[in-house]
PDB file of N, CA and C in Angstrom:
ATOM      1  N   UNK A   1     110.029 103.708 116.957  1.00  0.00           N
ATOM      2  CA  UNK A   1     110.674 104.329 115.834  1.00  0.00           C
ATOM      3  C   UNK A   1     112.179 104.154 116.007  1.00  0.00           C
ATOM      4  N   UNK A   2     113.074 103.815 115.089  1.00  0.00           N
ATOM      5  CA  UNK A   2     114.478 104.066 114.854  1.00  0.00           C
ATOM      6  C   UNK A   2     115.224 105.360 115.132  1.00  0.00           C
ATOM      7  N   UNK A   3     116.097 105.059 115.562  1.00  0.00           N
ATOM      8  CA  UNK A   3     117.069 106.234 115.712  1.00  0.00           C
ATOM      9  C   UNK A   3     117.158 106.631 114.579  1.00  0.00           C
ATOM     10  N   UNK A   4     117.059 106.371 113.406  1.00  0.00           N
ATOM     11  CA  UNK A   4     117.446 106.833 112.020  1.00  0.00           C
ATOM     12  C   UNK A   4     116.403 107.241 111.660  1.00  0.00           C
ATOM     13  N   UNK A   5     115.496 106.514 111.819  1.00  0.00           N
ATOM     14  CA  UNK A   5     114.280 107.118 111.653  1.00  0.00           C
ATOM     15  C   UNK A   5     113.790 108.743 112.290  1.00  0.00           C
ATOM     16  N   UNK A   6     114.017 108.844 113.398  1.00  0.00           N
ATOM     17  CA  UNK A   6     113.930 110.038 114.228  1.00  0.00           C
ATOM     18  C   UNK A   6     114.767 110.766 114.235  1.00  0.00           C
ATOM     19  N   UNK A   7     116.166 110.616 113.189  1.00  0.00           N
ATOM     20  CA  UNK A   7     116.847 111.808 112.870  1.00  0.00           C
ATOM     21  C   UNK A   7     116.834 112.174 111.554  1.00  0.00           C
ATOM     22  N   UNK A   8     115.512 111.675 110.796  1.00  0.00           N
ATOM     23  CA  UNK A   8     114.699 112.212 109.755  1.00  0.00           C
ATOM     24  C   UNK A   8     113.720 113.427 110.058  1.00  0.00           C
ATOM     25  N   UNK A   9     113.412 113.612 111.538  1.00  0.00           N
ATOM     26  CA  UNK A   9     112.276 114.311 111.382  1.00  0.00           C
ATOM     27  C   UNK A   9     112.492 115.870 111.935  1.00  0.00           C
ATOM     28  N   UNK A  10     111.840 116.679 111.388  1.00  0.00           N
ATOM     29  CA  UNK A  10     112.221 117.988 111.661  1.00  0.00           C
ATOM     30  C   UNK A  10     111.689 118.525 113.274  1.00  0.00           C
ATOM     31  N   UNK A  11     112.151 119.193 113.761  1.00  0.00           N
ATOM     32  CA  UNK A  11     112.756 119.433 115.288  1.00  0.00           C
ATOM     33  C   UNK A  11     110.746 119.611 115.950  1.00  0.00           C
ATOM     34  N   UNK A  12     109.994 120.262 114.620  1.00  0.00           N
ATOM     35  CA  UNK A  12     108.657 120.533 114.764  1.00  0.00           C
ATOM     36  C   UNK A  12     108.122 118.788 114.738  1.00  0.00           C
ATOM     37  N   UNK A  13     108.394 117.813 114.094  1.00  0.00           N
ATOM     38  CA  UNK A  13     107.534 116.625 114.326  1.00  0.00           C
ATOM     39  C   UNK A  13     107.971 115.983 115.091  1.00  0.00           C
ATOM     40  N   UNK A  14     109.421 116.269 115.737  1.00  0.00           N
ATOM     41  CA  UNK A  14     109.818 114.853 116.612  1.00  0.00           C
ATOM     42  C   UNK A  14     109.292 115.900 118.041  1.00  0.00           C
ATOM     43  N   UNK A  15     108.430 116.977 118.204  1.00  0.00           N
ATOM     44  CA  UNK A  15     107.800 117.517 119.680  1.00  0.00           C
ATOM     45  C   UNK A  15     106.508 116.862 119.427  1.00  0.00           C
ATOM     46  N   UNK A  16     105.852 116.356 118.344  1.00  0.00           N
ATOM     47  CA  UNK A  16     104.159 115.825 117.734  1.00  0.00           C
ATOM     48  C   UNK A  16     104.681 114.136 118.104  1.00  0.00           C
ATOM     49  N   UNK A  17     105.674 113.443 118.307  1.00  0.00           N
ATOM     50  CA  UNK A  17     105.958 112.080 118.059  1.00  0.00           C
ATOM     51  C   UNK A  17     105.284 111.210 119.108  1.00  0.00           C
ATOM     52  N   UNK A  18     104.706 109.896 118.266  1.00  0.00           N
ATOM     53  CA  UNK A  18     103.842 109.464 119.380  1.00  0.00           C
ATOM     54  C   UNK A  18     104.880 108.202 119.727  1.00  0.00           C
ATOM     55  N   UNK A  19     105.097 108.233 120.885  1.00  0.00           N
ATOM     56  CA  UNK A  19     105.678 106.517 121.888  1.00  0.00           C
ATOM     57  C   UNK A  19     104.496 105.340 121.887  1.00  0.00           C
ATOM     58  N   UNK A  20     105.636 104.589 121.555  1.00  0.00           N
ATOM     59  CA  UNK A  20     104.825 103.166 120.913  1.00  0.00           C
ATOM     60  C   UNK A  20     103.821 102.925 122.720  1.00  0.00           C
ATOM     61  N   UNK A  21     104.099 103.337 123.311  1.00  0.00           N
ATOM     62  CA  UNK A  21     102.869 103.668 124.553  1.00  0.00           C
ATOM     63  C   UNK A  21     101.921 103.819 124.093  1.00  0.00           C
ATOM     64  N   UNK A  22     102.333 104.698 123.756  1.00  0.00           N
ATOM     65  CA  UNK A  22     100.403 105.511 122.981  1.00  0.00           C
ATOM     66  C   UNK A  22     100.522 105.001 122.029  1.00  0.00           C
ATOM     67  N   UNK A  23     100.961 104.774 121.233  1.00  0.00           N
ATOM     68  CA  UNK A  23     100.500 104.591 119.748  1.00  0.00           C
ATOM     69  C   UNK A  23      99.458 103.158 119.672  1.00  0.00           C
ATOM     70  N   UNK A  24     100.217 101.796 120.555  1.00  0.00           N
ATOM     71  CA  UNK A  24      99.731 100.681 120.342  1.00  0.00           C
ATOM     72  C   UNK A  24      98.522 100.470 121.184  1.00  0.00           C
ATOM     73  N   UNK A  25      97.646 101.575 121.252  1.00  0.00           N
ATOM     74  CA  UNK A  25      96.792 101.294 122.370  1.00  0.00           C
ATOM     75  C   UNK A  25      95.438 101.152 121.535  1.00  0.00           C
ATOM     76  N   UNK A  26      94.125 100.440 121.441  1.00  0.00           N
ATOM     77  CA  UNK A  26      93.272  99.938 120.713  1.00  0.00           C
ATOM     78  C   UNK A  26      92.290  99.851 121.102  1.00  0.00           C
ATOM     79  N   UNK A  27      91.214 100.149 120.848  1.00  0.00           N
ATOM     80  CA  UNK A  27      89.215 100.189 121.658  1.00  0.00           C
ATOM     81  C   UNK A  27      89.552 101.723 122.038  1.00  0.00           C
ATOM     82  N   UNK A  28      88.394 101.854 123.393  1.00  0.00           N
ATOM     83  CA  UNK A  28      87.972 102.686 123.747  1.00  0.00           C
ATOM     84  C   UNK A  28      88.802 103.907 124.311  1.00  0.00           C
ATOM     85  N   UNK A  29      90.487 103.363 124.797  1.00  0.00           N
ATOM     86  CA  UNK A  29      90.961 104.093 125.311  1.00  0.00           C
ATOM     87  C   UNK A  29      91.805 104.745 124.495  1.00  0.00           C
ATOM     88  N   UNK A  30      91.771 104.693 123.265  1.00  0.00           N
ATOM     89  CA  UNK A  30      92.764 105.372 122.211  1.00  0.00           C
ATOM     90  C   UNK A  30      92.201 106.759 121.893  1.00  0.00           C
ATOM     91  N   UNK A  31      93.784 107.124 121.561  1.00  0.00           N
ATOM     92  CA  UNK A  31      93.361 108.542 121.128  1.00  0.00           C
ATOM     93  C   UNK A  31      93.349 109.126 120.103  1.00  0.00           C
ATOM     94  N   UNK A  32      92.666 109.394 119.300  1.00  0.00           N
ATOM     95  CA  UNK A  32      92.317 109.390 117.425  1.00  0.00           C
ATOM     96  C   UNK A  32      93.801 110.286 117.314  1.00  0.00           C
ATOM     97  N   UNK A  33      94.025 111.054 118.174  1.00  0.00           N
ATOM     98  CA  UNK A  33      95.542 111.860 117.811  1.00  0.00           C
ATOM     99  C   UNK A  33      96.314 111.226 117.555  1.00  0.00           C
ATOM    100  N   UNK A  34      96.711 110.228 118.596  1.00  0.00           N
ATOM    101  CA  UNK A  34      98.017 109.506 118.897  1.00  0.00           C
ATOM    102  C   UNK A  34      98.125 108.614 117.589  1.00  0.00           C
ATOM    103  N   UNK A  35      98.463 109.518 116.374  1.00  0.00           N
ATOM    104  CA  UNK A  35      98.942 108.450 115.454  1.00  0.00           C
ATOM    105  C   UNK A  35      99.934 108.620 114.930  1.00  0.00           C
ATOM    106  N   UNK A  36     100.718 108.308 114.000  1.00  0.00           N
ATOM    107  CA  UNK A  36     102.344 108.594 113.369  1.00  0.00           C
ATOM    108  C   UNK A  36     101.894 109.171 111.616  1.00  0.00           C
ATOM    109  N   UNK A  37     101.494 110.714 111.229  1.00  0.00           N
ATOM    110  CA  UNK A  37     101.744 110.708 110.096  1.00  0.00           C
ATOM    111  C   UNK A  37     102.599 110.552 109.345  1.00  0.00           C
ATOM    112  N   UNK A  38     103.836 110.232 109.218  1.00  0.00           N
ATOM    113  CA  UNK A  38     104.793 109.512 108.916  1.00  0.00           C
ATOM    114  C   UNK A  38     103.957 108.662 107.822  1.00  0.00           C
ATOM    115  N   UNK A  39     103.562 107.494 108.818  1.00  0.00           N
ATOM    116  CA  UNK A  39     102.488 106.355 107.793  1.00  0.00           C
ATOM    117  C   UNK A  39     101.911 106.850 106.826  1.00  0.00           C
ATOM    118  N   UNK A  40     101.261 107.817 106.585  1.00  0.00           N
ATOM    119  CA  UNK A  40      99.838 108.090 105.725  1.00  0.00           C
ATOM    120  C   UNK A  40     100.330 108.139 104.746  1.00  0.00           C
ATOM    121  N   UNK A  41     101.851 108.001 104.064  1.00  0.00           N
ATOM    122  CA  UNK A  41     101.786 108.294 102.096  1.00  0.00           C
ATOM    123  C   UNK A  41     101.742 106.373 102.122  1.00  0.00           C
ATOM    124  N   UNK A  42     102.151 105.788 102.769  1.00  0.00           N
ATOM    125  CA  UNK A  42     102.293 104.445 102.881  1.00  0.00           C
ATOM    126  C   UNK A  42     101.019 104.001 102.887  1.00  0.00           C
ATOM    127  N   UNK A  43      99.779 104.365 103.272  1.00  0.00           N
ATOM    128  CA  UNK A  43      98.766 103.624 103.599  1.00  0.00           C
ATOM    129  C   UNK A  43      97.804 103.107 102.175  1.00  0.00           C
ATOM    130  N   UNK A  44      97.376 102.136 102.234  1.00  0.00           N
ATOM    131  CA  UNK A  44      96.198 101.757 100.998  1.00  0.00           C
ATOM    132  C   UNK A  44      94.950 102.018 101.455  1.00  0.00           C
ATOM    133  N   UNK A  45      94.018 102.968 100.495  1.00  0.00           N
ATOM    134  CA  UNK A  45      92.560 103.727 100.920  1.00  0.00           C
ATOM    135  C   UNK A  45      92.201 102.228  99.790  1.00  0.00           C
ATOM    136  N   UNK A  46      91.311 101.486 100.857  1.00  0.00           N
ATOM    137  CA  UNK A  46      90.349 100.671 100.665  1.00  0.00           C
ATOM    138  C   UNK A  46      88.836 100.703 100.220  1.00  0.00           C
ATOM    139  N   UNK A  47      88.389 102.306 100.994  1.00  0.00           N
ATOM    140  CA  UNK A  47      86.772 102.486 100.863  1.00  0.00           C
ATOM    141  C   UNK A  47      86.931 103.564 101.079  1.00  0.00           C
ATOM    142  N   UNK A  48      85.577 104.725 100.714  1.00  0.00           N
ATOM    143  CA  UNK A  48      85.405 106.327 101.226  1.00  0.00           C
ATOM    144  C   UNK A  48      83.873 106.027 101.083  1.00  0.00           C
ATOM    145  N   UNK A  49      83.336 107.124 101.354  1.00  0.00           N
ATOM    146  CA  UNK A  49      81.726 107.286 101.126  1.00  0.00           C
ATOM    147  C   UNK A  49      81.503 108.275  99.963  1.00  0.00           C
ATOM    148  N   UNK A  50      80.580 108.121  99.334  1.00  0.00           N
ATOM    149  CA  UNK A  50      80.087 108.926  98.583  1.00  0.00           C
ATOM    150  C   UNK A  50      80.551 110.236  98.026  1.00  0.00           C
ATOM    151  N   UNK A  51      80.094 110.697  99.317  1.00  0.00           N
ATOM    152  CA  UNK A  51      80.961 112.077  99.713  1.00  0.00           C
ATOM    153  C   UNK A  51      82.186 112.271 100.099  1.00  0.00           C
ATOM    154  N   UNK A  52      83.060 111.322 100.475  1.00  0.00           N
ATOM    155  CA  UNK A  52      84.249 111.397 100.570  1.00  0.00           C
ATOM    156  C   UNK A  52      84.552 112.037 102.190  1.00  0.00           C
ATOM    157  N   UNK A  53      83.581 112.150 102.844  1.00  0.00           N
ATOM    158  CA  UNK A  53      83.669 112.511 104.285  1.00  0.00           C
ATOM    159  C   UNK A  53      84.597 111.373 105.392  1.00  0.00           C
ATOM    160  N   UNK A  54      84.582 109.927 105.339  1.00  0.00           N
ATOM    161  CA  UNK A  54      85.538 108.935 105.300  1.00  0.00           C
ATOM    162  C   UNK A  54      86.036 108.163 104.916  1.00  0.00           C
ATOM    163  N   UNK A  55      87.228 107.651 105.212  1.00  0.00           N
ATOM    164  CA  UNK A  55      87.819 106.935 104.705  1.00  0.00           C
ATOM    165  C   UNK A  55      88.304 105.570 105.618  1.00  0.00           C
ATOM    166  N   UNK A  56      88.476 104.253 105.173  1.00  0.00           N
ATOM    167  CA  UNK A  56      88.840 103.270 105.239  1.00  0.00           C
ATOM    168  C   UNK A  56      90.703 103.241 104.867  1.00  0.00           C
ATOM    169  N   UNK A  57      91.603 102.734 105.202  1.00  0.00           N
ATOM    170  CA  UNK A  57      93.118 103.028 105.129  1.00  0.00           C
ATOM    171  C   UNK A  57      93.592 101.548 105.736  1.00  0.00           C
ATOM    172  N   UNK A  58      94.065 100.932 105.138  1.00  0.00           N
ATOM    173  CA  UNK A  58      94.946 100.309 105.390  1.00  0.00           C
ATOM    174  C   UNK A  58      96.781  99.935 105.715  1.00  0.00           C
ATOM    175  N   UNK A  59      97.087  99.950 106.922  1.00  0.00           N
ATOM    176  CA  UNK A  59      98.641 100.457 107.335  1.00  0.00           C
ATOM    177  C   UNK A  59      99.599  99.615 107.358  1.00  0.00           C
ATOM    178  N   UNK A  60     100.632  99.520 106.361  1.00  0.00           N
ATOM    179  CA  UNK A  60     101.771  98.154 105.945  1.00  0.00           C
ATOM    180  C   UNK A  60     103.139  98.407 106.699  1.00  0.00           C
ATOM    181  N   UNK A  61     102.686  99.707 107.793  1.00  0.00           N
ATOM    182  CA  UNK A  61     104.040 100.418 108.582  1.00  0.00           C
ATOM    183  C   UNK A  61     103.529  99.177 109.663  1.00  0.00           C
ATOM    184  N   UNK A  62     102.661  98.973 110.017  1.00  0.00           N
ATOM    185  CA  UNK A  62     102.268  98.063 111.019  1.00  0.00           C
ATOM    186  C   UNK A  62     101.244  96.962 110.579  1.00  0.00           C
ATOM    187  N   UNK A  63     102.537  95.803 111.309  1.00  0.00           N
ATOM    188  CA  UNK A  63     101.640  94.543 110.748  1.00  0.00           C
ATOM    189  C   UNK A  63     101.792  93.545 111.810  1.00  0.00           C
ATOM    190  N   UNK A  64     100.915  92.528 111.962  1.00  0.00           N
ATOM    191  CA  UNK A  64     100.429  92.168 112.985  1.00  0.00           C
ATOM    192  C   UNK A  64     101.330  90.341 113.097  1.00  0.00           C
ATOM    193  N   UNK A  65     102.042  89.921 113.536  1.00  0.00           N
ATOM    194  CA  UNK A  65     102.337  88.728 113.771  1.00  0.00           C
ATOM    195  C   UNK A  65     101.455  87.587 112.790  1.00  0.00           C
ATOM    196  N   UNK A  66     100.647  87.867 112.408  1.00  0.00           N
ATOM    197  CA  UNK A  66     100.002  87.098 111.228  1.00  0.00           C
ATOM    198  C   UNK A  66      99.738  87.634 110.273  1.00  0.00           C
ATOM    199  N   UNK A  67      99.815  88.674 110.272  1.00  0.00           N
ATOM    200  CA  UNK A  67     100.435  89.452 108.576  1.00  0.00           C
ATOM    201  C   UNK A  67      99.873  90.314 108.467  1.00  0.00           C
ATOM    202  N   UNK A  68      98.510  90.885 109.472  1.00  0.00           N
ATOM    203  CA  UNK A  68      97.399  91.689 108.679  1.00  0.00           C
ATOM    204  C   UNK A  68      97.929  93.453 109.560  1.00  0.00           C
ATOM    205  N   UNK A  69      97.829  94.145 108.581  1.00  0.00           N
ATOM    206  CA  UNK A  69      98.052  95.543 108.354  1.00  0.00           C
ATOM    207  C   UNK A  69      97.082  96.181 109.008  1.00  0.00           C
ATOM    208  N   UNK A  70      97.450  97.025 109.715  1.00  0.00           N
ATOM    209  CA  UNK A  70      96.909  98.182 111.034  1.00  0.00           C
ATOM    210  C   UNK A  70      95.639  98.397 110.168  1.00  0.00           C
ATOM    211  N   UNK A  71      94.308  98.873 110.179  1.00  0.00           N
ATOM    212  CA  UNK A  71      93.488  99.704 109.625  1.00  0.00           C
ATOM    213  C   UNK A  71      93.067 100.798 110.239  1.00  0.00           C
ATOM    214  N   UNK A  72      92.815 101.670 109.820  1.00  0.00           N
ATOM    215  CA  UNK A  72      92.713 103.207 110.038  1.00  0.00           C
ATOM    216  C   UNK A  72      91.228 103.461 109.615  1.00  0.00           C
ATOM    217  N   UNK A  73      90.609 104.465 110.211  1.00  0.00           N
ATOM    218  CA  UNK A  73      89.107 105.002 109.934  1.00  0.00           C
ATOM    219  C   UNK A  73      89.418 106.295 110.478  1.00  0.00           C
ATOM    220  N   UNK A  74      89.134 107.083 108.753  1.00  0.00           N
ATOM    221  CA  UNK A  74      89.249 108.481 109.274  1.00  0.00           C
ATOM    222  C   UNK A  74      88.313 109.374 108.399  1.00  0.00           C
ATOM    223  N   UNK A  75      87.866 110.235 109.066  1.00  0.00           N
ATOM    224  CA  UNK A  75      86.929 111.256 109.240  1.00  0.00           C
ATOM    225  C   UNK A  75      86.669 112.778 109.064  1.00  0.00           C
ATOM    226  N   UNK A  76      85.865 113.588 108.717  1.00  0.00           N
ATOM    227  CA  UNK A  76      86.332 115.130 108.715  1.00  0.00           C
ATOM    228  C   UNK A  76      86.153 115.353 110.142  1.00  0.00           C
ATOM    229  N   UNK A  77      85.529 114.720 111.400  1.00  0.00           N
ATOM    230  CA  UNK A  77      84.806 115.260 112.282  1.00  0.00           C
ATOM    231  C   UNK A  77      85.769 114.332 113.289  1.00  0.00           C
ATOM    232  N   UNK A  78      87.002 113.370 112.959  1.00  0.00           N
ATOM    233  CA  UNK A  78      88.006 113.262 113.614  1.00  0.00           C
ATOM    234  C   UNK A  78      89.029 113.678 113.831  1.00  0.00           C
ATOM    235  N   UNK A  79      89.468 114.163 115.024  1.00  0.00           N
ATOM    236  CA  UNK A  79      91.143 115.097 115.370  1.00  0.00           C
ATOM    237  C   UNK A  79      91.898 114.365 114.575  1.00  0.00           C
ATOM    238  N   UNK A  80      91.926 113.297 113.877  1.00  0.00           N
ATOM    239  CA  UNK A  80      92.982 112.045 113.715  1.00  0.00           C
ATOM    240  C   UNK A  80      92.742 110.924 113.058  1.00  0.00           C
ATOM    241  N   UNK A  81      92.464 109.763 113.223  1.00  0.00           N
ATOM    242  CA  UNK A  81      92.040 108.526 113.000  1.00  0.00           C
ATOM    243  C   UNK A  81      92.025 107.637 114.090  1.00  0.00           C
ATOM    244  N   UNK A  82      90.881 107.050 114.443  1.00  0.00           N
ATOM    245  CA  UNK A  82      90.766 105.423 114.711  1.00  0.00           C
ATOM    246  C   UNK A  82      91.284 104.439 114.159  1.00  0.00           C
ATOM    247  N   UNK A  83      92.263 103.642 115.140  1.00  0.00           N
ATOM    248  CA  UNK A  83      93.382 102.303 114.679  1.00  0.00           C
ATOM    249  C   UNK A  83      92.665 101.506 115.152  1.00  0.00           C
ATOM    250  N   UNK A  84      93.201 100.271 114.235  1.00  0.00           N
ATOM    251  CA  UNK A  84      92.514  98.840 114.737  1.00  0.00           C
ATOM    252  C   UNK A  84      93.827  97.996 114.122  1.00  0.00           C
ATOM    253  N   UNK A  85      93.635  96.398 114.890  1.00  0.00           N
ATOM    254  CA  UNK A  85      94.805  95.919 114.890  1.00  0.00           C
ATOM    255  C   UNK A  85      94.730  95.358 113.507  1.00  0.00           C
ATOM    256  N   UNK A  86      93.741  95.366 112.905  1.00  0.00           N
ATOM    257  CA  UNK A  86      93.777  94.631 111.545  1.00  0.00           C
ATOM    258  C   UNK A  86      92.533  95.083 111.052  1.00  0.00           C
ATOM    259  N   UNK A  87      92.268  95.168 109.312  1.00  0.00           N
ATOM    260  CA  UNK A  87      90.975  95.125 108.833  1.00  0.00           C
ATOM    261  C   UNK A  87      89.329  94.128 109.491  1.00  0.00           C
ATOM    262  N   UNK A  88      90.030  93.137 109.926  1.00  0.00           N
ATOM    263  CA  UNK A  88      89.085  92.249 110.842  1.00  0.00           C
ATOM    264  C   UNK A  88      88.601  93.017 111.627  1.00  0.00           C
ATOM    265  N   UNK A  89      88.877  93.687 112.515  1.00  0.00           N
ATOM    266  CA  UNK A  89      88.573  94.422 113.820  1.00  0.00           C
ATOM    267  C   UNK A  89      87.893  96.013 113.131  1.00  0.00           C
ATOM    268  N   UNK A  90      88.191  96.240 111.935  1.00  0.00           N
ATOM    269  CA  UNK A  90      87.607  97.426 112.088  1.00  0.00           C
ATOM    270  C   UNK A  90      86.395  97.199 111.378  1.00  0.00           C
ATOM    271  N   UNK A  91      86.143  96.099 110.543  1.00  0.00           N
ATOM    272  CA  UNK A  91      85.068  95.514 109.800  1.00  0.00           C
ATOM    273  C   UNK A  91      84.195  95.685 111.337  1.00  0.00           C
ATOM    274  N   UNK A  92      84.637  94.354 111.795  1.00  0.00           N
ATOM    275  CA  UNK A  92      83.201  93.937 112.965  1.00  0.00           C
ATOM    276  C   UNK A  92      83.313  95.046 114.041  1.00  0.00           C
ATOM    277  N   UNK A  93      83.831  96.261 114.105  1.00  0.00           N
ATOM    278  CA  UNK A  93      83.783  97.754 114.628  1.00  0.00           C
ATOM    279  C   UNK A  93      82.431  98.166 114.093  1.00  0.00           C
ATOM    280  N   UNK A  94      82.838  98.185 112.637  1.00  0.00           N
ATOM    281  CA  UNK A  94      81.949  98.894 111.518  1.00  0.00           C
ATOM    282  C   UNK A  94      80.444  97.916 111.928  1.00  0.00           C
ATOM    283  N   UNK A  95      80.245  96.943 112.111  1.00  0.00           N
ATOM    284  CA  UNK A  95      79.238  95.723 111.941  1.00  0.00           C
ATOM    285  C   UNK A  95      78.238  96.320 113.061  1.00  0.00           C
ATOM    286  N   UNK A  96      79.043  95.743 114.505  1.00  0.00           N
ATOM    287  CA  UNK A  96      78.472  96.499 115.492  1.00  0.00           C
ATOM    288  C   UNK A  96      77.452  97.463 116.064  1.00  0.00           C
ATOM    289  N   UNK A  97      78.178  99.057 115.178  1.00  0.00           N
ATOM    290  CA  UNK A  97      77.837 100.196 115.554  1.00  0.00           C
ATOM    291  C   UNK A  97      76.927 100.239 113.778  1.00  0.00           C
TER     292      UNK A  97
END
């Protein structure tokens, strides 16, 4: 995050702020917390279910050396969201399981 950026945020979100440590971390060892709401008015909702219990999100705050945008999978029964480095990865996530 920018210095300018981080003297946007009120004294309560920059103690919640995640370090690109945590933030860029991906698979098994991530932590559905460790994300930057910051992103979320930015993000494009791609898919939900039925019920609207999840959602599919696509992230244009983060983009990948070949262009493709963070994807997000989020949940009522997640602290947070699951990141992936691109829609690719969270597709064949989704395929997988």
């Amino acid at each position: 995050m920018t210095r300018s950026a981080a003297a946007g945020l009120s004294a309560w979100d920059a103690d919640f702020r995640v370090d690109d440590e945590d933030y860029f971390v991906y698979g098994d060892a991530q932590d559905p917390v460790s994300l930057r709401p910051e992103y979320l008015p930015h993000t494009l909702k791609i898919s939900h279910t039925r019920e609207a219990t999840d959602v599919y999100l696509l992230n244009p705050c983060v983009v990948t050396a070949d262009g493709e945008w963070e994807a997000w999978y989020a949940a009522h029964w997640l602290p947070g969201a699951v990141r992936y480095r691109s829609f690719e990865d969270l597709m064949n996530n989704a395929y997988r399981s």
